[in-house]
Protein backbone atom coordinates (compact mmCIF):
# COMPACT_ATOMS: atom_id res chain seq x y z
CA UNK A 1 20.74 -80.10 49.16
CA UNK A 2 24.27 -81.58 49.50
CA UNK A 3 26.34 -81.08 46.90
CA UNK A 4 29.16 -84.34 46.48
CA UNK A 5 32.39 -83.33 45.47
CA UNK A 6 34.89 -85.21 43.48
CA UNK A 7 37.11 -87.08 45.03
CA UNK A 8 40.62 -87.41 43.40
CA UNK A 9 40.35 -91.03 43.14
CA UNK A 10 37.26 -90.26 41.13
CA UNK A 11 39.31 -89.49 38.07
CA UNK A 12 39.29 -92.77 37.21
CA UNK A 13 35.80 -93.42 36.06
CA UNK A 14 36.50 -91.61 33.41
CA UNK A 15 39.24 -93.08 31.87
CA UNK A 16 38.86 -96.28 29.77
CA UNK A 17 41.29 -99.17 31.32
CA UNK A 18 41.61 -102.33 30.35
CA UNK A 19 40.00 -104.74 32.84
CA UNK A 20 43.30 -106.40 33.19
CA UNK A 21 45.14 -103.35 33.64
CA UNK A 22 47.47 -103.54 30.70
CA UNK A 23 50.05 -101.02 30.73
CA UNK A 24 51.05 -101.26 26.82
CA UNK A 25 47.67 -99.58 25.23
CA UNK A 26 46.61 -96.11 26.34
CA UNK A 27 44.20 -95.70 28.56
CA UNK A 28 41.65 -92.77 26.89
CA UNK A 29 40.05 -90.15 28.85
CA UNK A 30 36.52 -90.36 28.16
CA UNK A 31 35.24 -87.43 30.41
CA UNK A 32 35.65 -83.43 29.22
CA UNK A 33 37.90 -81.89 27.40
CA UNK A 34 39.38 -78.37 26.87
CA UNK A 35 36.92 -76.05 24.86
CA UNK A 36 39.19 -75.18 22.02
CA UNK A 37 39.41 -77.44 18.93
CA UNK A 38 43.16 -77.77 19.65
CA UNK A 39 43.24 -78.47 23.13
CA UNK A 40 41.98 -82.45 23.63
CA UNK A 41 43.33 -83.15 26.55
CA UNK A 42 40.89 -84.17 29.61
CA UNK A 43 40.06 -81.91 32.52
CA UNK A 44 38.72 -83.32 36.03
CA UNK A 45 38.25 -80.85 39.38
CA UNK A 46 38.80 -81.96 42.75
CA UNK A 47 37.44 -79.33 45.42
CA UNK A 48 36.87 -76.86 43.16
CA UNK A 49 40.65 -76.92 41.56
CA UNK A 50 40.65 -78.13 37.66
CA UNK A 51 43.36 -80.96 36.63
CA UNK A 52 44.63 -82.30 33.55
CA UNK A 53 43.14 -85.73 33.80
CA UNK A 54 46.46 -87.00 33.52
CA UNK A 55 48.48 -84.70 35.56
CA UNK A 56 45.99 -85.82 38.64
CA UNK A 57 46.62 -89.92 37.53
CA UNK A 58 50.44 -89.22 37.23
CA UNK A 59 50.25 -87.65 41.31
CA UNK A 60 48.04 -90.07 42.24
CA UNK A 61 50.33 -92.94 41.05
CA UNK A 62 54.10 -91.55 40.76
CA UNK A 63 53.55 -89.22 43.90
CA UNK A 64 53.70 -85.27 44.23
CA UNK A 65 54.90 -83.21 41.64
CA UNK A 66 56.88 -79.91 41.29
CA UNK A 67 54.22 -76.71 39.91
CA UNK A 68 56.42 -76.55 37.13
CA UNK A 69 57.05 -79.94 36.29
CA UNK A 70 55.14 -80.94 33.11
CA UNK A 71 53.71 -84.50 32.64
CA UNK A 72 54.60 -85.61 29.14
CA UNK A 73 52.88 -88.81 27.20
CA UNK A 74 55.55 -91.21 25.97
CA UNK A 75 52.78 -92.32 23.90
CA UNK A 76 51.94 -88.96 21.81
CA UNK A 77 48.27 -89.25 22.73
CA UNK A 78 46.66 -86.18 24.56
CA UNK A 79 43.82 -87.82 25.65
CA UNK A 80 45.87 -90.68 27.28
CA UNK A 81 46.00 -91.42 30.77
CA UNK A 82 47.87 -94.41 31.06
CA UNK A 83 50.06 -93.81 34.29
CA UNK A 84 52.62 -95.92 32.68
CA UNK A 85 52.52 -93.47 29.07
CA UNK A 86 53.65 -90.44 31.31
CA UNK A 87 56.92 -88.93 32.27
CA UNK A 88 57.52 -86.15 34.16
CA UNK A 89 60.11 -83.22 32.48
CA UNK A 90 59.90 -79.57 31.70
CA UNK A 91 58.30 -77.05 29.54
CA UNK A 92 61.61 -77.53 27.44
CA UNK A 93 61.63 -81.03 27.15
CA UNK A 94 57.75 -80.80 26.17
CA UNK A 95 58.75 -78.63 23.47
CA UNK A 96 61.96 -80.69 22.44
CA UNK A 97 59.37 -83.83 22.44
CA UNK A 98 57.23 -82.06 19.71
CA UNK A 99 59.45 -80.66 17.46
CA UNK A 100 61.71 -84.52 17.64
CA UNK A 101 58.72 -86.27 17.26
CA UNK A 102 57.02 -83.67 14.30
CA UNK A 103 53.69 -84.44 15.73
CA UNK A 104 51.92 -80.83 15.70
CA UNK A 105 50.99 -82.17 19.15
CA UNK A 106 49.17 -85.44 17.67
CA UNK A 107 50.40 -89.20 17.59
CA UNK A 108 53.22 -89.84 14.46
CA UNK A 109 51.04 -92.50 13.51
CA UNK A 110 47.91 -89.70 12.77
CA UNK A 111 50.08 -87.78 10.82
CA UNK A 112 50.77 -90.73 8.93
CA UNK A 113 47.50 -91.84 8.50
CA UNK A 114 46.28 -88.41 7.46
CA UNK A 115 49.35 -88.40 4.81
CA UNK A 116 48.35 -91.44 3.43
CA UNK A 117 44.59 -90.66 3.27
CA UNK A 118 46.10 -87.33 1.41
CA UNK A 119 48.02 -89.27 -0.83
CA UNK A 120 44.98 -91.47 -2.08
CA UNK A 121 43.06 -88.20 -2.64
CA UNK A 122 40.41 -88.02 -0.42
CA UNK A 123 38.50 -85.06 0.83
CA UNK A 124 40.36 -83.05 3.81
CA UNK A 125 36.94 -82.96 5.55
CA UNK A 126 36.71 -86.71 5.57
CA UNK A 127 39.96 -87.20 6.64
CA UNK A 128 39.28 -84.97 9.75
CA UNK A 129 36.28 -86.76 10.29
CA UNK A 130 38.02 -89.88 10.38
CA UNK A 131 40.68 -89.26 11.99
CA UNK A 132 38.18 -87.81 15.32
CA UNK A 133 36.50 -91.19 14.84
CA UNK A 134 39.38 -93.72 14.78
CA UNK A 135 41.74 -91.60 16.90
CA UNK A 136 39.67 -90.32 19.54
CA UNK A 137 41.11 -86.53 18.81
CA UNK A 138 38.98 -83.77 17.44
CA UNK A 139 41.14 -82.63 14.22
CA UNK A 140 40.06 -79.88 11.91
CA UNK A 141 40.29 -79.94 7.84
CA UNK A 142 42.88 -76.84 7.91
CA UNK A 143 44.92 -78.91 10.57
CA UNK A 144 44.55 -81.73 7.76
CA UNK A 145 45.00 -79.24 5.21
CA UNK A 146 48.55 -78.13 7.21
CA UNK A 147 49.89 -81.57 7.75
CA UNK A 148 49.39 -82.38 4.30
CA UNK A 149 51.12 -79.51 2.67
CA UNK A 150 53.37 -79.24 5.32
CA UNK A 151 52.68 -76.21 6.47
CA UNK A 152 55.00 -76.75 9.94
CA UNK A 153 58.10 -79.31 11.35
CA UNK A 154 61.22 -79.54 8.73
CA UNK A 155 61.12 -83.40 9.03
CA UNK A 156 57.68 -83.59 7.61
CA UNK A 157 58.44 -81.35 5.13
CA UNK A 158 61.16 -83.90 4.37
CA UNK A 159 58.65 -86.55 4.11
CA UNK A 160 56.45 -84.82 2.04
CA UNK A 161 58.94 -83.73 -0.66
CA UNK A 162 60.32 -87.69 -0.37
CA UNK A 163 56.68 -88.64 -0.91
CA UNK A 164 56.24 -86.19 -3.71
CA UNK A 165 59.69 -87.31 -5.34
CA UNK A 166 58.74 -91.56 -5.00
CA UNK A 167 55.03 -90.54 -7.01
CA UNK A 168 57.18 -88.88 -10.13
C-alpha cells in the first residue's frame, strides 16, 4: 500500500477562507491542534516534518523564513491563518506583543468578553464553555478564573480595579 504524503499546498484544506478571499476576517484553522489545553494553535506535517499551520501559510505566501524568525498574528488569534494577519519578528517582539496587548496569549476582545460575562456573574465554567464555542479557542475555568481576578498583566489589573471602582 502507498502511503500519500502531504503536500505543503495541502495546508490549506484545513483552514476556513472565505470564498472570496477576504483578507479582513481570520481565516481559522480547522485541522489539529497542539495537545495541551494552552497550546491552540494548528499543526500540519509535510514529509514527515510538523508545522505551525500558519508558519507553513506565511512561507508559502511571504517566501522563506529565517529558523528563528517567529510568525506573529496581528490579529491575536492562535488559530488564525490568514496570510495577511501574520508578521514576521522575533521571540522578543512575540513577547513585547503579549505583554502590550495583555492578552495571556488570547484575542483582547476574549478577555473582554470573559470580563464582562464575570461582571454579570455567571459561572466560570460557562464562561469557558462559551468562550471555546464562540471563539474557536479551548479556554479553561482557572484561565477564566485568572483573567477575572487578574491574576497576570498590570494593565488588566488596571482594568479590573477601574471596573471594581465604576460598580461602588
Amino acid at each position: 500500500m502507498i502511503r500519500m504524503r502531504n503536500e505543503p499546498i495541502d495546508v490549506f484544506k484545513f483552514v476556513d477562507m472565505p470564498e472570496d478571499g477576504d483578507p479582513k476576517p481570520c481565516w481559522p484553522w480547522t485541522g489539529s491542534v497542539g495537545g495541551r489545553a494552552d497550546d491552540q494553535r494548528g499543526y500540519f506535517s509535510v514529509a514527515g516534518v510538523k508545522w505551525l499551520a500558519y508558519r507553513l501559510i506565511y512561507v508559502l505566501v511571504h517566501g522563506p523564513l529565517h529558523e528563528d524568525d517567529k510568525v506573529r498574528h496581528k490579529c491575536d488569534n492562535p488559530i488564525c491563518c490568514n496570510p495577511y494577519h501574520l508578521v514576521v519578528g522575533t521571540q522578543s517582539d512575540n513577547e513585547n506583543d503579549k505583554y502590550d496587548r495583555d492578552r495571556y496569549g488570547f484575542p483582547t476582545r476574549l478577555l473582554e468578553r470573559v470580563l464582562k460575562w464575570g461582571d454579570e456573574g455567571m459561572p466560570q465554567d460557562a464562561i469557558a464553555a462559551l468562550v471555546t464555542e464562540q471563539f474557536g479557542i479551548i479556554v479553561t475555568q482557572q484561565r477564566v478564573s485568572d483573567i477575572i481576578n487578574g491574576a497576570r498583566r498590570a494593565r488588566q489589573t488596571a482594568a479590573i480595579k477601574t471596573r471594581k471602582e465604576k460598580s461602588k
